[in-house]
PDB file of N, CA and C in Angstrom:
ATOM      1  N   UNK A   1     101.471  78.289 114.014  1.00  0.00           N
ATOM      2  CA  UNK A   1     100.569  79.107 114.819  1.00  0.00           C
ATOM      3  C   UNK A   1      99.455  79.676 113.943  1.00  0.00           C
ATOM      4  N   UNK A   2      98.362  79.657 114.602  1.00  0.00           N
ATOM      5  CA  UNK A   2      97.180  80.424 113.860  1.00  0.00           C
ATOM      6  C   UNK A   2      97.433  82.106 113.303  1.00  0.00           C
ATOM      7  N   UNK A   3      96.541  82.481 113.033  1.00  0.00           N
ATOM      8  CA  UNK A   3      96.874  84.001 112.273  1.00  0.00           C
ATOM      9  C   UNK A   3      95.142  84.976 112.127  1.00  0.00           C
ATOM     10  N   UNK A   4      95.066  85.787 112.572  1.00  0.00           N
ATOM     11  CA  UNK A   4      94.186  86.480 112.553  1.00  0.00           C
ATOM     12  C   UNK A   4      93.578  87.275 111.383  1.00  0.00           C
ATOM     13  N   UNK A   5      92.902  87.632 111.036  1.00  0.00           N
ATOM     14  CA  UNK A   5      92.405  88.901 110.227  1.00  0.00           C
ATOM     15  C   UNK A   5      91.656  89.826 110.449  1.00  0.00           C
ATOM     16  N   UNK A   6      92.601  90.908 111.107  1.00  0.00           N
ATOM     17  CA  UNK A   6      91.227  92.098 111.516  1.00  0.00           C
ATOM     18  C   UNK A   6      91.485  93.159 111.137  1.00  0.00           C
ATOM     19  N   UNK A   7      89.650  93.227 110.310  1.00  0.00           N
ATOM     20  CA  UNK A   7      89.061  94.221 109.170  1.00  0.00           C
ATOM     21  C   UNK A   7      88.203  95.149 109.917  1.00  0.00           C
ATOM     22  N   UNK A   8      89.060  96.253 109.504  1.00  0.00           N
ATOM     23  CA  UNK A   8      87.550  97.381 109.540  1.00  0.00           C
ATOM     24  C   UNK A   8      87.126  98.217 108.957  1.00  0.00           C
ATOM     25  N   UNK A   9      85.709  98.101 108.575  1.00  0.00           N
ATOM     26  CA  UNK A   9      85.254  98.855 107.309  1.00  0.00           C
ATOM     27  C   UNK A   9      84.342 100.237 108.050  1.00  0.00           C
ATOM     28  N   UNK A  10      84.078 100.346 106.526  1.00  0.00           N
ATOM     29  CA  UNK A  10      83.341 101.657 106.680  1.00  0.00           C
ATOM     30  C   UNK A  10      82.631 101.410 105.309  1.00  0.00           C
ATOM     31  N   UNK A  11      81.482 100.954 105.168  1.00  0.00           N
ATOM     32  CA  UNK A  11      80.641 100.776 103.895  1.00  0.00           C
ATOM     33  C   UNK A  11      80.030 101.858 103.203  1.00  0.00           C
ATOM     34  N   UNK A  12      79.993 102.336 102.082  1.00  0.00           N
ATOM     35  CA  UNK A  12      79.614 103.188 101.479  1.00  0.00           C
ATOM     36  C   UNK A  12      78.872 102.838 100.442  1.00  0.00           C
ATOM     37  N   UNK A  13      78.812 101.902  99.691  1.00  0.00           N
ATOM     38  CA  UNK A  13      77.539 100.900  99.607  1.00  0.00           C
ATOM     39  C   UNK A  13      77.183  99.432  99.412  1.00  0.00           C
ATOM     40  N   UNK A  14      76.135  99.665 100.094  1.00  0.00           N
ATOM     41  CA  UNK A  14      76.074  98.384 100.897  1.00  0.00           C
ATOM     42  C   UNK A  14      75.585  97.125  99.786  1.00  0.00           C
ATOM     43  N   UNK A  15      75.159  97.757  99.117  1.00  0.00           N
ATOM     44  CA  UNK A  15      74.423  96.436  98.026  1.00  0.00           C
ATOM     45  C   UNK A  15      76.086  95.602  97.675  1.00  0.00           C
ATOM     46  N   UNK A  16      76.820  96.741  96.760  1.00  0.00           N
ATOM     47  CA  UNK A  16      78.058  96.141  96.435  1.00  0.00           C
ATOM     48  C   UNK A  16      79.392  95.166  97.392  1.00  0.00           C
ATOM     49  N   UNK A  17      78.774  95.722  98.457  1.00  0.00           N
ATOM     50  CA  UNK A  17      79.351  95.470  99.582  1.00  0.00           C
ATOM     51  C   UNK A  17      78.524  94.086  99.703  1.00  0.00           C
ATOM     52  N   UNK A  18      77.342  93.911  99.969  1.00  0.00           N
ATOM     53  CA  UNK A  18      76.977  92.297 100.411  1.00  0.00           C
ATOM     54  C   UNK A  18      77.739  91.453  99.302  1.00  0.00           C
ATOM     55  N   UNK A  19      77.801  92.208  97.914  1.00  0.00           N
ATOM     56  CA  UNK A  19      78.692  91.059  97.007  1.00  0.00           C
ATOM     57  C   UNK A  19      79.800  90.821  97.631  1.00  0.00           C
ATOM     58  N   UNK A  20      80.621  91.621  97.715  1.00  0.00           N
ATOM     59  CA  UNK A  20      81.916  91.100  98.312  1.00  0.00           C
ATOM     60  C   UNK A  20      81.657  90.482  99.923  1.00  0.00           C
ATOM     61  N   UNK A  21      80.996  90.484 100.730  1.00  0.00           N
ATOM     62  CA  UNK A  21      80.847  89.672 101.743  1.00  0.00           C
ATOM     63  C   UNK A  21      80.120  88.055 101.434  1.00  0.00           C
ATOM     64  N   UNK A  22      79.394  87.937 100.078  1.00  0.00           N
ATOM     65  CA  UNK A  22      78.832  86.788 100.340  1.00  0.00           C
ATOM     66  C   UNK A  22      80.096  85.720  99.254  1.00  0.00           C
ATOM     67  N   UNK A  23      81.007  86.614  98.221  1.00  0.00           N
ATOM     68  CA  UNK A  23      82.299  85.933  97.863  1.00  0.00           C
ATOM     69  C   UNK A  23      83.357  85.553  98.943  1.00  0.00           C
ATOM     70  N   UNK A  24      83.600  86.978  99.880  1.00  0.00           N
ATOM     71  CA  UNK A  24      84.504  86.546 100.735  1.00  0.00           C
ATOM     72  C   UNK A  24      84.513  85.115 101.927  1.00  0.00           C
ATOM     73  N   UNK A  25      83.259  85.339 101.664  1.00  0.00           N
ATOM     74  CA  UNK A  25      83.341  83.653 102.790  1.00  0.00           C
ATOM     75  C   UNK A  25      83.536  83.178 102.602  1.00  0.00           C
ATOM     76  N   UNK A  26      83.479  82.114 100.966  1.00  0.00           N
ATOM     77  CA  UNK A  26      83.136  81.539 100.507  1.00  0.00           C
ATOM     78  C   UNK A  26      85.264  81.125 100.338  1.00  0.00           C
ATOM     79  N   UNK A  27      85.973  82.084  99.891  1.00  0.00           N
ATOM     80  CA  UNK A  27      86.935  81.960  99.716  1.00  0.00           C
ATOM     81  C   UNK A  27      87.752  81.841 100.868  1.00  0.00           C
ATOM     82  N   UNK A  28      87.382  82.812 101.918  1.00  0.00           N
ATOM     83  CA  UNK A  28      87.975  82.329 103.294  1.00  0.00           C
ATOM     84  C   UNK A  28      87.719  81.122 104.157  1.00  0.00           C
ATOM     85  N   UNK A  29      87.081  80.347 103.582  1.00  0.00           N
ATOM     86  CA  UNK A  29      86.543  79.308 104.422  1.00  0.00           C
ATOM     87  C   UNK A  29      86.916  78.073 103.589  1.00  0.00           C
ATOM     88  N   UNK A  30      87.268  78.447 102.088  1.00  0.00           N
ATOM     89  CA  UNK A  30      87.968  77.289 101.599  1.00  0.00           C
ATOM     90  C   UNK A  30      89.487  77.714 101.815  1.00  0.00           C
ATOM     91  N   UNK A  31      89.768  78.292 102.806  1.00  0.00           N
ATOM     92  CA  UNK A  31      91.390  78.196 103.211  1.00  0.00           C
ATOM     93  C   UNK A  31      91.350  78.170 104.547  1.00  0.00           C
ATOM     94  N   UNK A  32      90.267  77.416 105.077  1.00  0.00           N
ATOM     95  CA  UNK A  32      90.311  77.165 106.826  1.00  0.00           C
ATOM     96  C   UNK A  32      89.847  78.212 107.500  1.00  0.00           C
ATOM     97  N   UNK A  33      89.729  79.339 107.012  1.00  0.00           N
ATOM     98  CA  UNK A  33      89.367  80.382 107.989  1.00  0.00           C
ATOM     99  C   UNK A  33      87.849  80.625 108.075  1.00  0.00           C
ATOM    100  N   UNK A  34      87.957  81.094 109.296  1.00  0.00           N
ATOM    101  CA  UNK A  34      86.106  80.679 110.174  1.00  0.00           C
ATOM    102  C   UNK A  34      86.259  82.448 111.401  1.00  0.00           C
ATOM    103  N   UNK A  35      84.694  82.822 110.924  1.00  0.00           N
ATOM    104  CA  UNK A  35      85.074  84.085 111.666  1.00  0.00           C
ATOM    105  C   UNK A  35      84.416  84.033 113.035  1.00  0.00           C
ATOM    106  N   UNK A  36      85.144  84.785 113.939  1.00  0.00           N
ATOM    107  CA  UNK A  36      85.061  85.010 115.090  1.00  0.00           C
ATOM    108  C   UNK A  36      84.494  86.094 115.690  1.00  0.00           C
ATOM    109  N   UNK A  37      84.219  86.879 114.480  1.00  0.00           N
ATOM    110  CA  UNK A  37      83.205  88.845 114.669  1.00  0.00           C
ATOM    111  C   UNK A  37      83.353  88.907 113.434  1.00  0.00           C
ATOM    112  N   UNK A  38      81.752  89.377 113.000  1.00  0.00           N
ATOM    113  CA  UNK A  38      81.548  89.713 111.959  1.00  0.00           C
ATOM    114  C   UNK A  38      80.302  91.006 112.257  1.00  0.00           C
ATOM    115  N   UNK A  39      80.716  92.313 112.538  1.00  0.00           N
ATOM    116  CA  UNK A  39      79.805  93.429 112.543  1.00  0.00           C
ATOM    117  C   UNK A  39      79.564  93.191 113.876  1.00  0.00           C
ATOM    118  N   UNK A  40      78.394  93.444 114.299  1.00  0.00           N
ATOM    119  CA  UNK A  40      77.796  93.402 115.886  1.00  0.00           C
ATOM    120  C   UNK A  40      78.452  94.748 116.493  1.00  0.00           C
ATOM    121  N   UNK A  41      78.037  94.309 118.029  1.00  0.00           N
ATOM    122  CA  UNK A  41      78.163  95.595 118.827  1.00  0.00           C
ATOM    123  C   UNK A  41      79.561  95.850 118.612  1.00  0.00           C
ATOM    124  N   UNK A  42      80.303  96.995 118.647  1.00  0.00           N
ATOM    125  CA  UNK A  42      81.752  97.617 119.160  1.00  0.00           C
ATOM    126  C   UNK A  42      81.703  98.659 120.053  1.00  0.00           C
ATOM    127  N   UNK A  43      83.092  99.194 120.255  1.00  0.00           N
ATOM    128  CA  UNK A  43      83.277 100.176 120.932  1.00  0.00           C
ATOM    129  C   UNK A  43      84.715 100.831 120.540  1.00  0.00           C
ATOM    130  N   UNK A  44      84.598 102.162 119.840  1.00  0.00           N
ATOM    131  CA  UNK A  44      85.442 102.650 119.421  1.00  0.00           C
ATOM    132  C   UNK A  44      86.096 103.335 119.951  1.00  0.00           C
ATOM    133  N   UNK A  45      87.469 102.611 120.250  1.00  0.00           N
ATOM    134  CA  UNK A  45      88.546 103.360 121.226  1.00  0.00           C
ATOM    135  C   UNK A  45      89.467 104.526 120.772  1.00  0.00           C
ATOM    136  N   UNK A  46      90.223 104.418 119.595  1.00  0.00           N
ATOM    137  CA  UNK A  46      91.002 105.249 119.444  1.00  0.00           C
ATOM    138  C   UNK A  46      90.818 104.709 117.709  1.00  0.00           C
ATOM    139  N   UNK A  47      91.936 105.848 116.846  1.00  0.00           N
ATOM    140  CA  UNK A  47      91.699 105.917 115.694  1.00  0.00           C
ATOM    141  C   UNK A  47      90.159 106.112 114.509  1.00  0.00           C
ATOM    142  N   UNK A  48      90.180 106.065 113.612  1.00  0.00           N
ATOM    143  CA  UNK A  48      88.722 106.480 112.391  1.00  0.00           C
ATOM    144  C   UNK A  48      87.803 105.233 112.815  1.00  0.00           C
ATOM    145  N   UNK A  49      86.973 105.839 112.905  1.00  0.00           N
ATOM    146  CA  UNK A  49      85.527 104.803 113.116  1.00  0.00           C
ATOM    147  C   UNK A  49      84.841 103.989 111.380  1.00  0.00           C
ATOM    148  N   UNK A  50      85.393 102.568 112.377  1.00  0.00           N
ATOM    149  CA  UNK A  50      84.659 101.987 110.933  1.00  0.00           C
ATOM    150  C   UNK A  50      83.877 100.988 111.142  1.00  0.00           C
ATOM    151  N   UNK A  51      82.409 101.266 110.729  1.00  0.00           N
ATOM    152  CA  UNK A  51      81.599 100.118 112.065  1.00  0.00           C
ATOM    153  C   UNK A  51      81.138  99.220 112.122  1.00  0.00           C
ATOM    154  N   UNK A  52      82.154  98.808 110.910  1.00  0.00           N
ATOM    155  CA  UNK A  52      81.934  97.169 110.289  1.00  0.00           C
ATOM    156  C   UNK A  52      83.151  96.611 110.518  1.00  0.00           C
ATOM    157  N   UNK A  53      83.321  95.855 111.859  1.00  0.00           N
ATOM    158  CA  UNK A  53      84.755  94.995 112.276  1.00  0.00           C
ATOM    159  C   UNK A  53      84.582  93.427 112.260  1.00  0.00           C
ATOM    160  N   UNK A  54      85.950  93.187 111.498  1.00  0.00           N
ATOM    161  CA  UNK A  54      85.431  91.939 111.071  1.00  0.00           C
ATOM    162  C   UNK A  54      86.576  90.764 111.702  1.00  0.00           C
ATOM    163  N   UNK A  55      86.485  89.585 112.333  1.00  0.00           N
ATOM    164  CA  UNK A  55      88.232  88.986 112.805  1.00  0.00           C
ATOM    165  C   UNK A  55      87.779  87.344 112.585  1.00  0.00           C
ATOM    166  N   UNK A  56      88.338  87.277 111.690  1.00  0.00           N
ATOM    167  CA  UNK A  56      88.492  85.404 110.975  1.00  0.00           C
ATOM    168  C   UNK A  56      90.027  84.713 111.497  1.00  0.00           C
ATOM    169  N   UNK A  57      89.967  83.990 112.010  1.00  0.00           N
ATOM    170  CA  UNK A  57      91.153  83.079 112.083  1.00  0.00           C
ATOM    171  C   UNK A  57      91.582  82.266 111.371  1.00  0.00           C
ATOM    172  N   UNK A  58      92.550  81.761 110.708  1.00  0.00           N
ATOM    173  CA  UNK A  58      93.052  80.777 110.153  1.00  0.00           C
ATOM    174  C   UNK A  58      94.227  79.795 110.213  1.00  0.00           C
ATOM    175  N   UNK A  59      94.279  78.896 109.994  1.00  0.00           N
ATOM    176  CA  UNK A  59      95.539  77.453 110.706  1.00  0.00           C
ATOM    177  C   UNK A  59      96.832  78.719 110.509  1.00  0.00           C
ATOM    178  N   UNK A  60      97.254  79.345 109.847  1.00  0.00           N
ATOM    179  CA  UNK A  60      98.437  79.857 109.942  1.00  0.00           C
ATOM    180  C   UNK A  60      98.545  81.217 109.229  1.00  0.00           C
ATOM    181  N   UNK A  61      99.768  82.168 109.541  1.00  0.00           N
ATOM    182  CA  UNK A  61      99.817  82.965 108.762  1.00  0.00           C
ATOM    183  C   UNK A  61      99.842  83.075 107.235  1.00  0.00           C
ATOM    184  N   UNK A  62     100.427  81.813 106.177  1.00  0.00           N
ATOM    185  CA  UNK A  62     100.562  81.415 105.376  1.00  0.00           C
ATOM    186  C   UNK A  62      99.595  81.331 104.766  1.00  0.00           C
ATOM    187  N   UNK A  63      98.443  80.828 105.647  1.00  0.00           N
ATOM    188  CA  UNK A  63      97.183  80.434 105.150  1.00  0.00           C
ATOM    189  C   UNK A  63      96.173  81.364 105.282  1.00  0.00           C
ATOM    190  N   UNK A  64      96.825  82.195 105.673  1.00  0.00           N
ATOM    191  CA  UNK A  64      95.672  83.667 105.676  1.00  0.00           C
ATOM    192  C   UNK A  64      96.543  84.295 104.769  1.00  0.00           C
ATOM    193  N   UNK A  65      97.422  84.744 104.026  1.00  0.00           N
ATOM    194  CA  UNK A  65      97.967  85.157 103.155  1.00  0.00           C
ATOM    195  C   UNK A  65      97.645  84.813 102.033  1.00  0.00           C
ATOM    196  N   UNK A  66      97.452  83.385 101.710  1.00  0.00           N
ATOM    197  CA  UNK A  66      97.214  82.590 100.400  1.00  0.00           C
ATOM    198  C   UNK A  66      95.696  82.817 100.602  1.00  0.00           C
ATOM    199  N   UNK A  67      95.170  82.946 101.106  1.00  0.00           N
ATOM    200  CA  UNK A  67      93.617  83.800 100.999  1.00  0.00           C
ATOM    201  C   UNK A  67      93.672  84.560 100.719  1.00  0.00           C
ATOM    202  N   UNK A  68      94.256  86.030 101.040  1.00  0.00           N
ATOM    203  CA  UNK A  68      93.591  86.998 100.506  1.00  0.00           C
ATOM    204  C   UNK A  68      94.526  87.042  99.067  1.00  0.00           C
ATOM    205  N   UNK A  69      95.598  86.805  99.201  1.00  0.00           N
ATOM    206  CA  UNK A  69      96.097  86.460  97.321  1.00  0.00           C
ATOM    207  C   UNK A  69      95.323  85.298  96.318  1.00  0.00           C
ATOM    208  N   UNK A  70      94.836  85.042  96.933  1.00  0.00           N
ATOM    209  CA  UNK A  70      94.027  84.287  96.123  1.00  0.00           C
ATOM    210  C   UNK A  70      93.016  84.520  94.968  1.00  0.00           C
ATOM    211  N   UNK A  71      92.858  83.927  93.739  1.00  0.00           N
ATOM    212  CA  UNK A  71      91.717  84.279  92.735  1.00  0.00           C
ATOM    213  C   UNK A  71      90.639  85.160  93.449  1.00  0.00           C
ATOM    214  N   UNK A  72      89.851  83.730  94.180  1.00  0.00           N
ATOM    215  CA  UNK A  72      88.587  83.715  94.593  1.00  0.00           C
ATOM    216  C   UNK A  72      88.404  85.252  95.606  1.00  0.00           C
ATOM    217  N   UNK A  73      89.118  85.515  96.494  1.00  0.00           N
ATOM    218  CA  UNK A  73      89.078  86.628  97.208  1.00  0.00           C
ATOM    219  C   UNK A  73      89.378  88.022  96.364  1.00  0.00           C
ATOM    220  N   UNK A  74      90.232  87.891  95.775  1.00  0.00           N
ATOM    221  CA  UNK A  74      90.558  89.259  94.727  1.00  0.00           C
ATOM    222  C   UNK A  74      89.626  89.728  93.719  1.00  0.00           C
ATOM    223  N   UNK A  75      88.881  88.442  93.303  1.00  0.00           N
ATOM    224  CA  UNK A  75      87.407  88.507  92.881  1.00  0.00           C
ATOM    225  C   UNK A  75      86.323  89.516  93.826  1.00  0.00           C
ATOM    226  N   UNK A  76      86.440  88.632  94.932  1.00  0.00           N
ATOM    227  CA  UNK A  76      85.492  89.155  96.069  1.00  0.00           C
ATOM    228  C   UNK A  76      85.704  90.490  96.047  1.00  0.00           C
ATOM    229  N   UNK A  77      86.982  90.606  96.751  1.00  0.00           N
ATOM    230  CA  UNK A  77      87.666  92.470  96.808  1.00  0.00           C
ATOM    231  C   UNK A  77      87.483  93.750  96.037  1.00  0.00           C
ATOM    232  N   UNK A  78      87.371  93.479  94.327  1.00  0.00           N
ATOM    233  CA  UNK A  78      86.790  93.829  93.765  1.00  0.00           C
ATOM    234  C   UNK A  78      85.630  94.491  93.807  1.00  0.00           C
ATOM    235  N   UNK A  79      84.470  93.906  94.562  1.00  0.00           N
ATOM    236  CA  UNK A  79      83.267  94.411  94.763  1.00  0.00           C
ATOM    237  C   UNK A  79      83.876  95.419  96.205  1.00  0.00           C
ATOM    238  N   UNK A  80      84.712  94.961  96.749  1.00  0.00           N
ATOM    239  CA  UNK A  80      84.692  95.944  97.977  1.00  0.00           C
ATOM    240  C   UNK A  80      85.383  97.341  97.913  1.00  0.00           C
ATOM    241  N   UNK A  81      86.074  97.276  96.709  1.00  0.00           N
ATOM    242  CA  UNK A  81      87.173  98.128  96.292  1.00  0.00           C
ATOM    243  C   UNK A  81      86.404  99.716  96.868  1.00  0.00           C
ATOM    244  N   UNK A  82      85.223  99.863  95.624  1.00  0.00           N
ATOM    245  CA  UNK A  82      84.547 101.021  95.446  1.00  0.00           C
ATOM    246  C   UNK A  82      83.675 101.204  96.550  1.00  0.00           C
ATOM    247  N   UNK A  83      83.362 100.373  97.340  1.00  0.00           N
ATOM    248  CA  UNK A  83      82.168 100.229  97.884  1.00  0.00           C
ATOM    249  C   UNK A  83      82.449 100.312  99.876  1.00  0.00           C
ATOM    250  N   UNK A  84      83.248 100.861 100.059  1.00  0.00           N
ATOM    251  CA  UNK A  84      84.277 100.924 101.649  1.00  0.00           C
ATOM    252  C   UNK A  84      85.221 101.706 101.464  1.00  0.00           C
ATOM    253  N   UNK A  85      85.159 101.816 102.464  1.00  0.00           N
ATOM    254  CA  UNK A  85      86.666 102.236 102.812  1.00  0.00           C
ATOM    255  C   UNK A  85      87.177 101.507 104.180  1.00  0.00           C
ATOM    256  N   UNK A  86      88.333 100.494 103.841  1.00  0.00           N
ATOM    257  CA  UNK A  86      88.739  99.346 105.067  1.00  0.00           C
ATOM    258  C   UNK A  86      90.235  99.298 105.024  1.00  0.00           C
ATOM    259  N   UNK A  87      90.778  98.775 106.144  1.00  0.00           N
ATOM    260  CA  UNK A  87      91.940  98.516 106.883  1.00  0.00           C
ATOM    261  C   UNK A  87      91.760  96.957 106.633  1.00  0.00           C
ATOM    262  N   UNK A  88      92.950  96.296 106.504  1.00  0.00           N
ATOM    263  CA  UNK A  88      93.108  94.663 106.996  1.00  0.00           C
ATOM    264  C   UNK A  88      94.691  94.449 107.672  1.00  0.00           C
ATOM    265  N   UNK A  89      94.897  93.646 108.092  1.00  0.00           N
ATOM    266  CA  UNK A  89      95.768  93.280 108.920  1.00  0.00           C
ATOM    267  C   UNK A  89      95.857  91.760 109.075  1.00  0.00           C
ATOM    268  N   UNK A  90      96.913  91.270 108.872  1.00  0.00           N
ATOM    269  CA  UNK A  90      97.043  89.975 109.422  1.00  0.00           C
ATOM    270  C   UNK A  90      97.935  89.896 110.115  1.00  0.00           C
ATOM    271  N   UNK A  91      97.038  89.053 111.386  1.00  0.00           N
ATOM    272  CA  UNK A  91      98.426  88.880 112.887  1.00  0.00           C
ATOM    273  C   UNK A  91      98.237  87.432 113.134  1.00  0.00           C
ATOM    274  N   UNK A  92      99.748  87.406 113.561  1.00  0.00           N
ATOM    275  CA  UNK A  92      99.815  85.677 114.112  1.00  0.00           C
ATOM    276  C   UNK A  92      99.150  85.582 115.653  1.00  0.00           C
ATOM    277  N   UNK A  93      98.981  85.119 115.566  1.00  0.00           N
ATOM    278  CA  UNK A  93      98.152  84.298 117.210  1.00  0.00           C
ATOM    279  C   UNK A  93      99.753  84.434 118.208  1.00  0.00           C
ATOM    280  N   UNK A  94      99.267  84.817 119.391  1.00  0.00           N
ATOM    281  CA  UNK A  94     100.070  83.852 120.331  1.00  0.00           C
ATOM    282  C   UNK A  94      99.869  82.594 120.919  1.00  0.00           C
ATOM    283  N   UNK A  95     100.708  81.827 121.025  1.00  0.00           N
ATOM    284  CA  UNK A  95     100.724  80.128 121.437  1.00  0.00           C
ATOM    285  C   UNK A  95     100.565  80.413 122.631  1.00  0.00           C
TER     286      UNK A  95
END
């Protein structure tokens, strides 16, 4: 089953922040995953407002795991460390 990833940030700066967004693709997309929302309109229902929501899918939970453990992303993350404050989550799809 597929597997989700949904991020939500809160950028605090943004320069450091485009680094880690223009690594993170790069690494999520060499593990199949392709995003489905990246920023755009929301609507904040309940819990801390963060108004950068982000949801990539990938072939499996496995394979969204071995992404974000991965070199290339922990690289990426790095730049996001200081530079946000974010939530991630990975959920399996329902069939």
């Amino acid at each position: 089953m597929s597997a989700l990833w949904v991020s939500h940030v809160l950028v605090t700066d943004p320069e450091r922040y485009a680094e880690y967004a223009k690594r993170a693709t790069v690494a999520i997309a060499d593990h199949g995953g392709v995003f489905l929302a990246r920023g755009g309109e929301y609507r904040q229902m309940e819990g801390p407002d963060r108004p950068r929501n982000v949801v990539a899918r990938f072939p499996s939970l496995d394979a969204a795991e071995a992404c974000y453990n991965s070199d290339a992303y922990q690289e990426a993350l790095s730049f996001a460390r200081d530079a946000s404050v974010r939530e991630l989550s990975i959920v399996e799809e329902i069939s």
